[in-house]
PDBML (XML) file of the C-alpha atoms, coordinates in Angstrom:
<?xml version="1.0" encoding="UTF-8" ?>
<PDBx:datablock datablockName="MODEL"
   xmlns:PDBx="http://pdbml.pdb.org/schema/pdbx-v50.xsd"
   xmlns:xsi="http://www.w3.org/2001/XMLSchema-instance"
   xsi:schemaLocation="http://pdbml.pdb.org/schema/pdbx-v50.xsd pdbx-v50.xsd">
   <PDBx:atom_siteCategory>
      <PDBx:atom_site id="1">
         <PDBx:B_iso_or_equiv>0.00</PDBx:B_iso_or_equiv>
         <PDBx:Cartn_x>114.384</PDBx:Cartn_x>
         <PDBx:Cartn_y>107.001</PDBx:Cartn_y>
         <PDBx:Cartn_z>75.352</PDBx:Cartn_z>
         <PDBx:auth_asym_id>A</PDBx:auth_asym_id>
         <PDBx:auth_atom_id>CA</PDBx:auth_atom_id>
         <PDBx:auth_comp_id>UNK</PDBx:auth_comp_id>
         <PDBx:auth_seq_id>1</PDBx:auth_seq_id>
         <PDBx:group_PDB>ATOM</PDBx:group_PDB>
         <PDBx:label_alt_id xsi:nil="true" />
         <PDBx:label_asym_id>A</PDBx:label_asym_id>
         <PDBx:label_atom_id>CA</PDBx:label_atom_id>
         <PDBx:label_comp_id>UNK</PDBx:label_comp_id>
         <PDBx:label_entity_id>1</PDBx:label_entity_id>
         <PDBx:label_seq_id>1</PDBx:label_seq_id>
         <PDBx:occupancy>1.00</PDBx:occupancy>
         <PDBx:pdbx_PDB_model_num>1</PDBx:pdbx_PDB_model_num>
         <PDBx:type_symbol>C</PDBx:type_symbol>
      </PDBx:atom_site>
      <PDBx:atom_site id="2">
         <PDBx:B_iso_or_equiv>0.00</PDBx:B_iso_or_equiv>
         <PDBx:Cartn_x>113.039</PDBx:Cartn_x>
         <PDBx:Cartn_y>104.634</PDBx:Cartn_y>
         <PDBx:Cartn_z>77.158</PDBx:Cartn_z>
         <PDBx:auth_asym_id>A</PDBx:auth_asym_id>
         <PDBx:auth_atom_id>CA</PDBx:auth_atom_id>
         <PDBx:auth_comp_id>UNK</PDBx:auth_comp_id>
         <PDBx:auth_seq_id>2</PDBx:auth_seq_id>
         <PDBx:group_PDB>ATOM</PDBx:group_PDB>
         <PDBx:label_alt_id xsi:nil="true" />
         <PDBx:label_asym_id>A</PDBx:label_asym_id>
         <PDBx:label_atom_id>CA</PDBx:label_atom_id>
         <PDBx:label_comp_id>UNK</PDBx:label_comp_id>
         <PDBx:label_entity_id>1</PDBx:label_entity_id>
         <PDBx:label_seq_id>2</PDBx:label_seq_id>
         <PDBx:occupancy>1.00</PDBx:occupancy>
         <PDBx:pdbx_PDB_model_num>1</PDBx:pdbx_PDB_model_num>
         <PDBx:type_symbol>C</PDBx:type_symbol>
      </PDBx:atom_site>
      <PDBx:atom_site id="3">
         <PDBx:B_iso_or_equiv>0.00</PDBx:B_iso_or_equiv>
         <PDBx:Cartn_x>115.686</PDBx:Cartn_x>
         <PDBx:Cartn_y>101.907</PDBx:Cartn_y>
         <PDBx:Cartn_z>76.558</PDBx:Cartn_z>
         <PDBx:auth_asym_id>A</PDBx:auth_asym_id>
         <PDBx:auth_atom_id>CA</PDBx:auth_atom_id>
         <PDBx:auth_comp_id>UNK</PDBx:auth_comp_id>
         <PDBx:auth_seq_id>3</PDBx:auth_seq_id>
         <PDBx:group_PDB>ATOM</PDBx:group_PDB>
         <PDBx:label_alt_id xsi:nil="true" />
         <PDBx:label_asym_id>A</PDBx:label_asym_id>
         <PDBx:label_atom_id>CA</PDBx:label_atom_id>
         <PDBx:label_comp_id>UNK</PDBx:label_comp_id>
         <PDBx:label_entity_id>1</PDBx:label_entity_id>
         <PDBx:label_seq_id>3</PDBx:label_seq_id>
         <PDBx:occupancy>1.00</PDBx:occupancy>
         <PDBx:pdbx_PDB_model_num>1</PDBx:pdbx_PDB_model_num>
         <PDBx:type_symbol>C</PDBx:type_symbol>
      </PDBx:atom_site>
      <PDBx:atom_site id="4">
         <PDBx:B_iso_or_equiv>0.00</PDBx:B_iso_or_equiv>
         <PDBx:Cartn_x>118.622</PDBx:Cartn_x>
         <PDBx:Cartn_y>104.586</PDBx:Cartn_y>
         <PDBx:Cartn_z>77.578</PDBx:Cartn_z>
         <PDBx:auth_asym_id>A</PDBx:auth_asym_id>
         <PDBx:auth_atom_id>CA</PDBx:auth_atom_id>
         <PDBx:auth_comp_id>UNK</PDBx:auth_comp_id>
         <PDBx:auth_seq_id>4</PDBx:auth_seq_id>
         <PDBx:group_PDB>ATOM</PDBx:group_PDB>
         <PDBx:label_alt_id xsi:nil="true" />
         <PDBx:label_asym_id>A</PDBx:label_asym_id>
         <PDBx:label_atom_id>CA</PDBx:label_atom_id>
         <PDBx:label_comp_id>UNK</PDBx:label_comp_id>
         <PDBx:label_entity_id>1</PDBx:label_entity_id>
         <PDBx:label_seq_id>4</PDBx:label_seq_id>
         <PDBx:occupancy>1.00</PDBx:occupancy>
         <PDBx:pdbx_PDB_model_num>1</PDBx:pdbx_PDB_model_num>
         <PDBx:type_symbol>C</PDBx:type_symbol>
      </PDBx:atom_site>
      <PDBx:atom_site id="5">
         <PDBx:B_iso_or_equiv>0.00</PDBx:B_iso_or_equiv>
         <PDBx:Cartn_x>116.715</PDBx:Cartn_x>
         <PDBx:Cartn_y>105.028</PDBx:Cartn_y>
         <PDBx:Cartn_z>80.119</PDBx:Cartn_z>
         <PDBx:auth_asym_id>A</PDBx:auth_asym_id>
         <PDBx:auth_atom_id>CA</PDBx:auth_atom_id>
         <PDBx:auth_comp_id>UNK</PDBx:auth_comp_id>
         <PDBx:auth_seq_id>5</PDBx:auth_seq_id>
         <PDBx:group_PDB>ATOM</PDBx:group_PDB>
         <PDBx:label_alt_id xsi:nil="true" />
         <PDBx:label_asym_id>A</PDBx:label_asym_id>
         <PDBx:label_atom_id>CA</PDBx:label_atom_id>
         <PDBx:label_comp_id>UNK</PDBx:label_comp_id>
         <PDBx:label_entity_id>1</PDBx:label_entity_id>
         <PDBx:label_seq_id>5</PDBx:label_seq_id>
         <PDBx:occupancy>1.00</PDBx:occupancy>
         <PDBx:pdbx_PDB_model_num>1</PDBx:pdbx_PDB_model_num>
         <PDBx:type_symbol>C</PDBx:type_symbol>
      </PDBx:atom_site>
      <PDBx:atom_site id="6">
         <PDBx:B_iso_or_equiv>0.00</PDBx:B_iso_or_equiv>
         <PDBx:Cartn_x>116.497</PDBx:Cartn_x>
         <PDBx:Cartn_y>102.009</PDBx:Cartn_y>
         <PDBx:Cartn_z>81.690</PDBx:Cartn_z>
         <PDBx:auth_asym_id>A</PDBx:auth_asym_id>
         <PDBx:auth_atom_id>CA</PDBx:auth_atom_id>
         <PDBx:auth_comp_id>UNK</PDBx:auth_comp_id>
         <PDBx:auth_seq_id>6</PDBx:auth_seq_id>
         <PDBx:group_PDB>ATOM</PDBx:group_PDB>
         <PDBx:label_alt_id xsi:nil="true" />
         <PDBx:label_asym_id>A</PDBx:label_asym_id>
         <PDBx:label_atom_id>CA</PDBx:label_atom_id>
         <PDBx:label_comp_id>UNK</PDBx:label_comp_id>
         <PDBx:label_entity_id>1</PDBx:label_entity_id>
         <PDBx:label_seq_id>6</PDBx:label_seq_id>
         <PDBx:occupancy>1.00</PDBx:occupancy>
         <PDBx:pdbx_PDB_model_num>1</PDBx:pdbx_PDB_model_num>
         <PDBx:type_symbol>C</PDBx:type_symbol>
      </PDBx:atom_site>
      <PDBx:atom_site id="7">
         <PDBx:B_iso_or_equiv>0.00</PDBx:B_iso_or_equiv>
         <PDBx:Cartn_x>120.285</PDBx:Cartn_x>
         <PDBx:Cartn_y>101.260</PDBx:Cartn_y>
         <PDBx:Cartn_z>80.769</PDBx:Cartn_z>
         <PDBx:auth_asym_id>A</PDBx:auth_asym_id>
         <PDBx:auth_atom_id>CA</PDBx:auth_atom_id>
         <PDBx:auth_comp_id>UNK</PDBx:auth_comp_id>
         <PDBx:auth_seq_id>7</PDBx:auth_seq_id>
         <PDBx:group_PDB>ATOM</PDBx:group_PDB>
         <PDBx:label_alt_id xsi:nil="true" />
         <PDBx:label_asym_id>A</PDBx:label_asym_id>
         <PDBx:label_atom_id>CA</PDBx:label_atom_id>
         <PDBx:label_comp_id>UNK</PDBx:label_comp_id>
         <PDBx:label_entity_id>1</PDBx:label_entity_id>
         <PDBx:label_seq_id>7</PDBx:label_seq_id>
         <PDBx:occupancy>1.00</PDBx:occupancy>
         <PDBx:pdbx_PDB_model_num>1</PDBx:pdbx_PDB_model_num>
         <PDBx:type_symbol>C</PDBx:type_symbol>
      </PDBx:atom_site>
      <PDBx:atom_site id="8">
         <PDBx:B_iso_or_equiv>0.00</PDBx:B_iso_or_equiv>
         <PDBx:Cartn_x>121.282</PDBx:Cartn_x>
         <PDBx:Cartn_y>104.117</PDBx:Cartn_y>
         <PDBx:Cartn_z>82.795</PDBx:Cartn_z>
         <PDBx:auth_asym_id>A</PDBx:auth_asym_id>
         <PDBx:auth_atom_id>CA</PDBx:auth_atom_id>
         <PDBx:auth_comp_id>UNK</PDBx:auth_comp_id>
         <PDBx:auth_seq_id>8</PDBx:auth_seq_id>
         <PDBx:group_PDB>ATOM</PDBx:group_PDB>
         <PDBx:label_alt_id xsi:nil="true" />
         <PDBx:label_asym_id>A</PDBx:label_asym_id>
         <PDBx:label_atom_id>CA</PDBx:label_atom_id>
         <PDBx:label_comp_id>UNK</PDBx:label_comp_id>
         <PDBx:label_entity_id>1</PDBx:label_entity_id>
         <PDBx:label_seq_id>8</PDBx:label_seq_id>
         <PDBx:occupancy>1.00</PDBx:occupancy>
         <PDBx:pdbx_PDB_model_num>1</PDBx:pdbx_PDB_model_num>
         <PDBx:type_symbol>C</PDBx:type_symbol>
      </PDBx:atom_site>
      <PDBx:atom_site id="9">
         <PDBx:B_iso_or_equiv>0.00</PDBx:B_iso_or_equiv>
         <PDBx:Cartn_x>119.329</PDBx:Cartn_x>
         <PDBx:Cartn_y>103.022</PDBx:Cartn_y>
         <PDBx:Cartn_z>85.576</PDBx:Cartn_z>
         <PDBx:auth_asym_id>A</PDBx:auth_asym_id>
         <PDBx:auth_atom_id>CA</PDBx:auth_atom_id>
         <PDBx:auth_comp_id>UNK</PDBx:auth_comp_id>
         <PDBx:auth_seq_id>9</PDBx:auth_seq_id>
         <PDBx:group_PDB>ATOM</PDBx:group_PDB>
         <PDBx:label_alt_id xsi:nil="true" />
         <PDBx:label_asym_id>A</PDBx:label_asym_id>
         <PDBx:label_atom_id>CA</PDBx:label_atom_id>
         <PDBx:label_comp_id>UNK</PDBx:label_comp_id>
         <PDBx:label_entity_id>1</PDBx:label_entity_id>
         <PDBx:label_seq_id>9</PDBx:label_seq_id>
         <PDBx:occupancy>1.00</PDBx:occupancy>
         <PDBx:pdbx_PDB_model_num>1</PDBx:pdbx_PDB_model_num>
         <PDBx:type_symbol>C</PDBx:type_symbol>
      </PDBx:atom_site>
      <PDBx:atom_site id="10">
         <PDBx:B_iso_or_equiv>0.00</PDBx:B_iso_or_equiv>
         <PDBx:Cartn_x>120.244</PDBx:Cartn_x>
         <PDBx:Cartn_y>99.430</PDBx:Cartn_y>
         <PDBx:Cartn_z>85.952</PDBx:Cartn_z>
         <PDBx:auth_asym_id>A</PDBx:auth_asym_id>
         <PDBx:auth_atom_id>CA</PDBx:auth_atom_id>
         <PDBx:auth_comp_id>UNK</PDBx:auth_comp_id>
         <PDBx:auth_seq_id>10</PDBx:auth_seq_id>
         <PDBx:group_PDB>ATOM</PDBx:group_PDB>
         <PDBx:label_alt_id xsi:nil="true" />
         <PDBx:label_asym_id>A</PDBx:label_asym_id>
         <PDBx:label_atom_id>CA</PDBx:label_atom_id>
         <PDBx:label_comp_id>UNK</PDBx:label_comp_id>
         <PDBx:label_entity_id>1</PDBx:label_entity_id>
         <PDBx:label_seq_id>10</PDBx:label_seq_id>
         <PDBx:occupancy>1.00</PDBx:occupancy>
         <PDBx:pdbx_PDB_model_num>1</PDBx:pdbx_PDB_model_num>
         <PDBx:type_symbol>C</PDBx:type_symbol>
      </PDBx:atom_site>
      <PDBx:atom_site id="11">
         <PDBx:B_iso_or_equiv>0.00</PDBx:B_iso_or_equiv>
         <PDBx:Cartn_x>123.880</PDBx:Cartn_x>
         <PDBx:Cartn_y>99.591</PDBx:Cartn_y>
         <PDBx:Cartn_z>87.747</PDBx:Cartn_z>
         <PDBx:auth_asym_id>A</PDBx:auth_asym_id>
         <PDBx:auth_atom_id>CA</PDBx:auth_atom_id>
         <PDBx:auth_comp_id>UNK</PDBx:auth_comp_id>
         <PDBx:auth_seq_id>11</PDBx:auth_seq_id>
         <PDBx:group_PDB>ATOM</PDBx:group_PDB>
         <PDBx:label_alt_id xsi:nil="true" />
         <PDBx:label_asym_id>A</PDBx:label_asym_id>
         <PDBx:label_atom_id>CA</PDBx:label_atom_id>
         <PDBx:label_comp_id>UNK</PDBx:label_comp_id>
         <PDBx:label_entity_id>1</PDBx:label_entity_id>
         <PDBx:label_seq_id>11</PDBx:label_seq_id>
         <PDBx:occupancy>1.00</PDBx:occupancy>
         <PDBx:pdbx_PDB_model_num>1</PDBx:pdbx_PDB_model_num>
         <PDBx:type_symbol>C</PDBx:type_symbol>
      </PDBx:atom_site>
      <PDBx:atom_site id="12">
         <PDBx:B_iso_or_equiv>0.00</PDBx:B_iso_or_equiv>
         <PDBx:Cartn_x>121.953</PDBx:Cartn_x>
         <PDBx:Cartn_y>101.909</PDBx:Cartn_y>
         <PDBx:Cartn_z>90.338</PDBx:Cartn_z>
         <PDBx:auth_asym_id>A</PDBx:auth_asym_id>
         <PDBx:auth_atom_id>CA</PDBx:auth_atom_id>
         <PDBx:auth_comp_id>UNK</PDBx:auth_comp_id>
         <PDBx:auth_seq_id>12</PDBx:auth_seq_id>
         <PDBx:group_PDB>ATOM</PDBx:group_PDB>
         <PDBx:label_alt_id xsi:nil="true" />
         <PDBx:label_asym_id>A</PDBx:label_asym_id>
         <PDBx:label_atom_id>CA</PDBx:label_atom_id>
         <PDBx:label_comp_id>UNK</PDBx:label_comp_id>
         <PDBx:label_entity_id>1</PDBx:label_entity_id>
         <PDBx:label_seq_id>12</PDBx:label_seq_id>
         <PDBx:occupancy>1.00</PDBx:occupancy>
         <PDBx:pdbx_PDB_model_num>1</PDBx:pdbx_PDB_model_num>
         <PDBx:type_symbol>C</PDBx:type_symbol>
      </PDBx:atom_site>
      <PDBx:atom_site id="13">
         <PDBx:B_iso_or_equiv>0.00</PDBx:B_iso_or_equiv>
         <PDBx:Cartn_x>119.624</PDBx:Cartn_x>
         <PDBx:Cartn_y>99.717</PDBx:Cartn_y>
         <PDBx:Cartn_z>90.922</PDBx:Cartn_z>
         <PDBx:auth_asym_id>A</PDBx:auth_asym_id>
         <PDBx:auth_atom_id>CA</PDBx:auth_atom_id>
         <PDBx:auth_comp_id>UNK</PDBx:auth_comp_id>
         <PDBx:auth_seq_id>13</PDBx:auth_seq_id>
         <PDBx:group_PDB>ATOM</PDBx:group_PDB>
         <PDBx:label_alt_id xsi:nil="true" />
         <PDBx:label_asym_id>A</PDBx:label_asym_id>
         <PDBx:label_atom_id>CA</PDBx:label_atom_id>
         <PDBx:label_comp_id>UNK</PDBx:label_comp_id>
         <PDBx:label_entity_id>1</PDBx:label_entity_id>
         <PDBx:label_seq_id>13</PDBx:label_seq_id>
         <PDBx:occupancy>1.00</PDBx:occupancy>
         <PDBx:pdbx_PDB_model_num>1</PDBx:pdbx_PDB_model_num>
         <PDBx:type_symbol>C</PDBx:type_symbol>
      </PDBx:atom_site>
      <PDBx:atom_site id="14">
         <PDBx:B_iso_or_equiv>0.00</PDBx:B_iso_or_equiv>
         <PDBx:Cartn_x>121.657</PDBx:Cartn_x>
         <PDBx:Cartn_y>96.701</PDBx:Cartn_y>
         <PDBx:Cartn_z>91.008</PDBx:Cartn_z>
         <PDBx:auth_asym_id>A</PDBx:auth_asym_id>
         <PDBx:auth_atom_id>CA</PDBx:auth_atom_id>
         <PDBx:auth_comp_id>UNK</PDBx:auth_comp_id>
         <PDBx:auth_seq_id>14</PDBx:auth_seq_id>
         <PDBx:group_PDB>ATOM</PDBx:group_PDB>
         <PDBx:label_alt_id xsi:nil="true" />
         <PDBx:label_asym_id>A</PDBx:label_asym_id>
         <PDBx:label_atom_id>CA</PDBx:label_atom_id>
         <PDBx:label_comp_id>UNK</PDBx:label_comp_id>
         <PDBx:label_entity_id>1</PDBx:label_entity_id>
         <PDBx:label_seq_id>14</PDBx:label_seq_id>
         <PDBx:occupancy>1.00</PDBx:occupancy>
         <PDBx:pdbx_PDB_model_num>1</PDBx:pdbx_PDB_model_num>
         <PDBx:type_symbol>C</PDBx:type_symbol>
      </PDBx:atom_site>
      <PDBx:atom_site id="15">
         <PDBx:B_iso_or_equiv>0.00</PDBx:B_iso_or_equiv>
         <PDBx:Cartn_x>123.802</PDBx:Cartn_x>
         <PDBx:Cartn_y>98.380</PDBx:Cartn_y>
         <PDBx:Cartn_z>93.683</PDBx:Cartn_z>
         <PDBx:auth_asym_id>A</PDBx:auth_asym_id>
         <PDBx:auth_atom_id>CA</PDBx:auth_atom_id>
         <PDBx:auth_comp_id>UNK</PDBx:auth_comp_id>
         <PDBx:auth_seq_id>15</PDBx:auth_seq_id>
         <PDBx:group_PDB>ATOM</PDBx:group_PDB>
         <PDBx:label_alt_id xsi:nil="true" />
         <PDBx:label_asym_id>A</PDBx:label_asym_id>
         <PDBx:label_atom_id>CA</PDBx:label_atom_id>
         <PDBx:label_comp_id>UNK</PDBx:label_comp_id>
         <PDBx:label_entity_id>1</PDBx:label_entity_id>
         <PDBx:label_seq_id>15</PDBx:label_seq_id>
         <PDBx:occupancy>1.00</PDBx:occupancy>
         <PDBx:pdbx_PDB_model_num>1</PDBx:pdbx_PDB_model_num>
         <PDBx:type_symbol>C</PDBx:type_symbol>
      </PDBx:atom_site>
      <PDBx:atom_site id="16">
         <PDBx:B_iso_or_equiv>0.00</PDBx:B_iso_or_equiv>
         <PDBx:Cartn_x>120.929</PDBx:Cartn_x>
         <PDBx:Cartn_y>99.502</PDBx:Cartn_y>
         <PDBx:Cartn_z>95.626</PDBx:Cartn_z>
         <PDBx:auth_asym_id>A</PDBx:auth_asym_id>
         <PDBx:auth_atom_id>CA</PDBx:auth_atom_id>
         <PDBx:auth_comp_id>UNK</PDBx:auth_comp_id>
         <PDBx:auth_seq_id>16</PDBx:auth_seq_id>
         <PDBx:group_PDB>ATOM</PDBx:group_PDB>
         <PDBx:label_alt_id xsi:nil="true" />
         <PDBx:label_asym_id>A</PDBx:label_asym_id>
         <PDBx:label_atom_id>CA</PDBx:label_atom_id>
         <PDBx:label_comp_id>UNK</PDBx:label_comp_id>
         <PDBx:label_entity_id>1</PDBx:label_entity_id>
         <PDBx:label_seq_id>16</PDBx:label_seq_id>
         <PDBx:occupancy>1.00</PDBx:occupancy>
         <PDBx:pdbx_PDB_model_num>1</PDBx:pdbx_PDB_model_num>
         <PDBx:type_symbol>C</PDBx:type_symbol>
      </PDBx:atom_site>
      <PDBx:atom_site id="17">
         <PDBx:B_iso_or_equiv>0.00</PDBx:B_iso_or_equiv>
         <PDBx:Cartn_x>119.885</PDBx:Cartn_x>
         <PDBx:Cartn_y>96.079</PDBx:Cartn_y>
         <PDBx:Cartn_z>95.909</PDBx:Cartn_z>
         <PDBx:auth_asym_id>A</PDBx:auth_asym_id>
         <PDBx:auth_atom_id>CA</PDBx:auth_atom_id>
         <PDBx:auth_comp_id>UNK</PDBx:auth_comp_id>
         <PDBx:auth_seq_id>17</PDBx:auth_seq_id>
         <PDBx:group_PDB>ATOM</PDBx:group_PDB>
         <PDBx:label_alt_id xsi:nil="true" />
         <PDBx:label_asym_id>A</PDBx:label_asym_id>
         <PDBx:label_atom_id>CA</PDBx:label_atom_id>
         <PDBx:label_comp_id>UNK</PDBx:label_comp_id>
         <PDBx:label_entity_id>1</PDBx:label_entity_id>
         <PDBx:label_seq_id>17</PDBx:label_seq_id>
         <PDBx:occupancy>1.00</PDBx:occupancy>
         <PDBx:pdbx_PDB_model_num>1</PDBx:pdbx_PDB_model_num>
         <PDBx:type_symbol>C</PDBx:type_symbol>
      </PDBx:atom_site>
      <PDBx:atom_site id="18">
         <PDBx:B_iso_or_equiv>0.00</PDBx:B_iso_or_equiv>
         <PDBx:Cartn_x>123.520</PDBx:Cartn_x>
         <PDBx:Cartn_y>94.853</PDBx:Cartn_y>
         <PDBx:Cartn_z>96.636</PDBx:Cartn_z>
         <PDBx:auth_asym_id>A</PDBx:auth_asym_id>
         <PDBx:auth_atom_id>CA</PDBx:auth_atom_id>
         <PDBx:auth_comp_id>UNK</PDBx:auth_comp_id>
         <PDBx:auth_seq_id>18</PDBx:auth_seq_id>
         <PDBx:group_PDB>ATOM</PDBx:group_PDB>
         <PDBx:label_alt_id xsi:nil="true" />
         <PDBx:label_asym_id>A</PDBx:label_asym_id>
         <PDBx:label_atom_id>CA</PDBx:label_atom_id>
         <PDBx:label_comp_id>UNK</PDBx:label_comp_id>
         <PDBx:label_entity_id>1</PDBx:label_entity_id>
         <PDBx:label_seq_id>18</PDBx:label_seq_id>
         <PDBx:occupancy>1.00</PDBx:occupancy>
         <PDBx:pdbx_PDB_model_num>1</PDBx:pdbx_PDB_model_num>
         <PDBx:type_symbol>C</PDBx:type_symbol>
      </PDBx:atom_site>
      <PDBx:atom_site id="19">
         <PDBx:B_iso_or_equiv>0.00</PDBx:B_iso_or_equiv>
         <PDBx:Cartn_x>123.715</PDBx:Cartn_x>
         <PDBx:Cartn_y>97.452</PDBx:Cartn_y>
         <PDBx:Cartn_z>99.680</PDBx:Cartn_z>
         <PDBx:auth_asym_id>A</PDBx:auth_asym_id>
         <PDBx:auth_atom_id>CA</PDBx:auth_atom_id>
         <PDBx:auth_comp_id>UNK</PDBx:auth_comp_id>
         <PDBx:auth_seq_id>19</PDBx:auth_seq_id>
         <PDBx:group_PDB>ATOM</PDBx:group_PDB>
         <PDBx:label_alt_id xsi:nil="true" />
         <PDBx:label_asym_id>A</PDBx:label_asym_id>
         <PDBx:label_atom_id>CA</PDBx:label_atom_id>
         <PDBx:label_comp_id>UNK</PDBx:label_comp_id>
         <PDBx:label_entity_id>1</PDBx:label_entity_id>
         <PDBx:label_seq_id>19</PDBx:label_seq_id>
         <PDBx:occupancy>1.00</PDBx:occupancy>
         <PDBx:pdbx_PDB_model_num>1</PDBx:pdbx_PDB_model_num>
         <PDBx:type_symbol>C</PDBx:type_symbol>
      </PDBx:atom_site>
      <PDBx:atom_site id="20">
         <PDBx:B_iso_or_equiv>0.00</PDBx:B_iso_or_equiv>
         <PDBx:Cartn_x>120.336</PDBx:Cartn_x>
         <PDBx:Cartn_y>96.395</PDBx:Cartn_y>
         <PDBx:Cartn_z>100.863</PDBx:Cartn_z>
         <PDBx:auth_asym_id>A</PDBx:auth_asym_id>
         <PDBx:auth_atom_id>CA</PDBx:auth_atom_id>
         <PDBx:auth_comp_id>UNK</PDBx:auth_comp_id>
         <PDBx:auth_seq_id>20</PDBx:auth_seq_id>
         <PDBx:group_PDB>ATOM</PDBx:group_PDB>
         <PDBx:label_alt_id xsi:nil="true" />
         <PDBx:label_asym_id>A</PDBx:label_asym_id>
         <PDBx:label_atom_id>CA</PDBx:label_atom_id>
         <PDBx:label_comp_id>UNK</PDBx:label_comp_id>
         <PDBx:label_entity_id>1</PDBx:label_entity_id>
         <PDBx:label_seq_id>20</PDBx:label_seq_id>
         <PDBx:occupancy>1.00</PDBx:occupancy>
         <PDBx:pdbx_PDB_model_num>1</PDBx:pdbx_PDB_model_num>
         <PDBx:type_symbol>C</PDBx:type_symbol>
      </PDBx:atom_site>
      <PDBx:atom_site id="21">
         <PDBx:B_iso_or_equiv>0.00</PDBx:B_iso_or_equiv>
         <PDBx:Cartn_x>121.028</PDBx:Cartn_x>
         <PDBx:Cartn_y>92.815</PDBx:Cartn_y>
         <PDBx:Cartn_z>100.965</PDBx:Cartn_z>
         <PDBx:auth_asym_id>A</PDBx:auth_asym_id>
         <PDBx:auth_atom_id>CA</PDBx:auth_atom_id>
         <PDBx:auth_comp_id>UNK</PDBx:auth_comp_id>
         <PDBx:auth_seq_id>21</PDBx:auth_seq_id>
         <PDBx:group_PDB>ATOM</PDBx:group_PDB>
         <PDBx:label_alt_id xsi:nil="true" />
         <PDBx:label_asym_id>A</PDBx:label_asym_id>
         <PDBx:label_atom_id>CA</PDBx:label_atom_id>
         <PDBx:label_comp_id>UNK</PDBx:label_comp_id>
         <PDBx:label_entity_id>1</PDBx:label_entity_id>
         <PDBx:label_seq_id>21</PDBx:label_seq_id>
         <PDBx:occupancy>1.00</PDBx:occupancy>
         <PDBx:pdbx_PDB_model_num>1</PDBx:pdbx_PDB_model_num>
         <PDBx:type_symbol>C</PDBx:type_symbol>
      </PDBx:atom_site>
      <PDBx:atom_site id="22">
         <PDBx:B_iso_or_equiv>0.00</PDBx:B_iso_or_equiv>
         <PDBx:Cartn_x>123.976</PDBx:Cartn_x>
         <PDBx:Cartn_y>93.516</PDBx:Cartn_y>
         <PDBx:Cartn_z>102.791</PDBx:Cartn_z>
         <PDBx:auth_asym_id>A</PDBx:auth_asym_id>
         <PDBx:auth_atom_id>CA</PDBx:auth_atom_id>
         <PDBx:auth_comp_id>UNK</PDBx:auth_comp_id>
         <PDBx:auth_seq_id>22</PDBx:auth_seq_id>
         <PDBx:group_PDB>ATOM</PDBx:group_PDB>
         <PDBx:label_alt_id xsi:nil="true" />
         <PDBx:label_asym_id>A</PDBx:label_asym_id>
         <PDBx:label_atom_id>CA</PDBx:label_atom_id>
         <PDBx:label_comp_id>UNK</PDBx:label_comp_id>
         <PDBx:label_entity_id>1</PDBx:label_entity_id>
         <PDBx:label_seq_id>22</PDBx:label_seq_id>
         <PDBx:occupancy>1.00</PDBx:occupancy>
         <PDBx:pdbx_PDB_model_num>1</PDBx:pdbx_PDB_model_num>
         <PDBx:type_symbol>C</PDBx:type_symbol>
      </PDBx:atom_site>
      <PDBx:atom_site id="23">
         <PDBx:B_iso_or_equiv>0.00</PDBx:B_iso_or_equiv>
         <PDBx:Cartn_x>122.290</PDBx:Cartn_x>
         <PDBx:Cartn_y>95.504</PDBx:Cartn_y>
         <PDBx:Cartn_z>105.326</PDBx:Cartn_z>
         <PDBx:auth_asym_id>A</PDBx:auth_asym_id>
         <PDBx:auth_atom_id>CA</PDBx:auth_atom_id>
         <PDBx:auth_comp_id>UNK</PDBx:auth_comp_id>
         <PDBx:auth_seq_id>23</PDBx:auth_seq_id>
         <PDBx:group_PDB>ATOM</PDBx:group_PDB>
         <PDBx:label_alt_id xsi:nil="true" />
         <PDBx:label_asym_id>A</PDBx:label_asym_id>
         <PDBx:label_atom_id>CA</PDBx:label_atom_id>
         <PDBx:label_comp_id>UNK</PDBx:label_comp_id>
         <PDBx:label_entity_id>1</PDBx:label_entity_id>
         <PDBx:label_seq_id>23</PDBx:label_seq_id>
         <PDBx:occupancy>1.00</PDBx:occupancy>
         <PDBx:pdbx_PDB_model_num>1</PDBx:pdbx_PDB_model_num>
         <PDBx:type_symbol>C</PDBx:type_symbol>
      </PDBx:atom_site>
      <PDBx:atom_site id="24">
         <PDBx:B_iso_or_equiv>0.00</PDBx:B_iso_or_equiv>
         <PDBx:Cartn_x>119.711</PDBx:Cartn_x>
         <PDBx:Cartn_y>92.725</PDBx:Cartn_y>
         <PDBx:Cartn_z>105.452</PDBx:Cartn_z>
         <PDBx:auth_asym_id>A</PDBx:auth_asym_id>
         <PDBx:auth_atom_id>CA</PDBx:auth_atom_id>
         <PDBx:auth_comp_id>UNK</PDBx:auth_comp_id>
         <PDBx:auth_seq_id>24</PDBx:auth_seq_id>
         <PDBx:group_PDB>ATOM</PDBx:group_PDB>
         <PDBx:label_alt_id xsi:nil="true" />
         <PDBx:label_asym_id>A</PDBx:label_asym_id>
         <PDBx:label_atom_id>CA</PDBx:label_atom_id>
         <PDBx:label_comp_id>UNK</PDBx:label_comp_id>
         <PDBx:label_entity_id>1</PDBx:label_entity_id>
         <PDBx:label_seq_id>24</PDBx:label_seq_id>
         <PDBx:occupancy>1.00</PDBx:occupancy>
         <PDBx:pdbx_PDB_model_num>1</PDBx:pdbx_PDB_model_num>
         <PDBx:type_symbol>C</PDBx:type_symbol>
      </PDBx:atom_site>
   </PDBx:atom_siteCategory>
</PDBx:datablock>
């Protein structure tokens, strides 16, 4: 679970930190 998990919740959190450096 935990490994699915985290798999789904990598591309959001890459693109999170995509928009923020952008906004930085």
């Amino acid at each position: 679970y935990g490994k699915q998990r985290f798999e789904y919740l990598k591309p959001i959190a890459e693109e999170e930190k995509r928009v923020e450096e952008a906004e930085k």
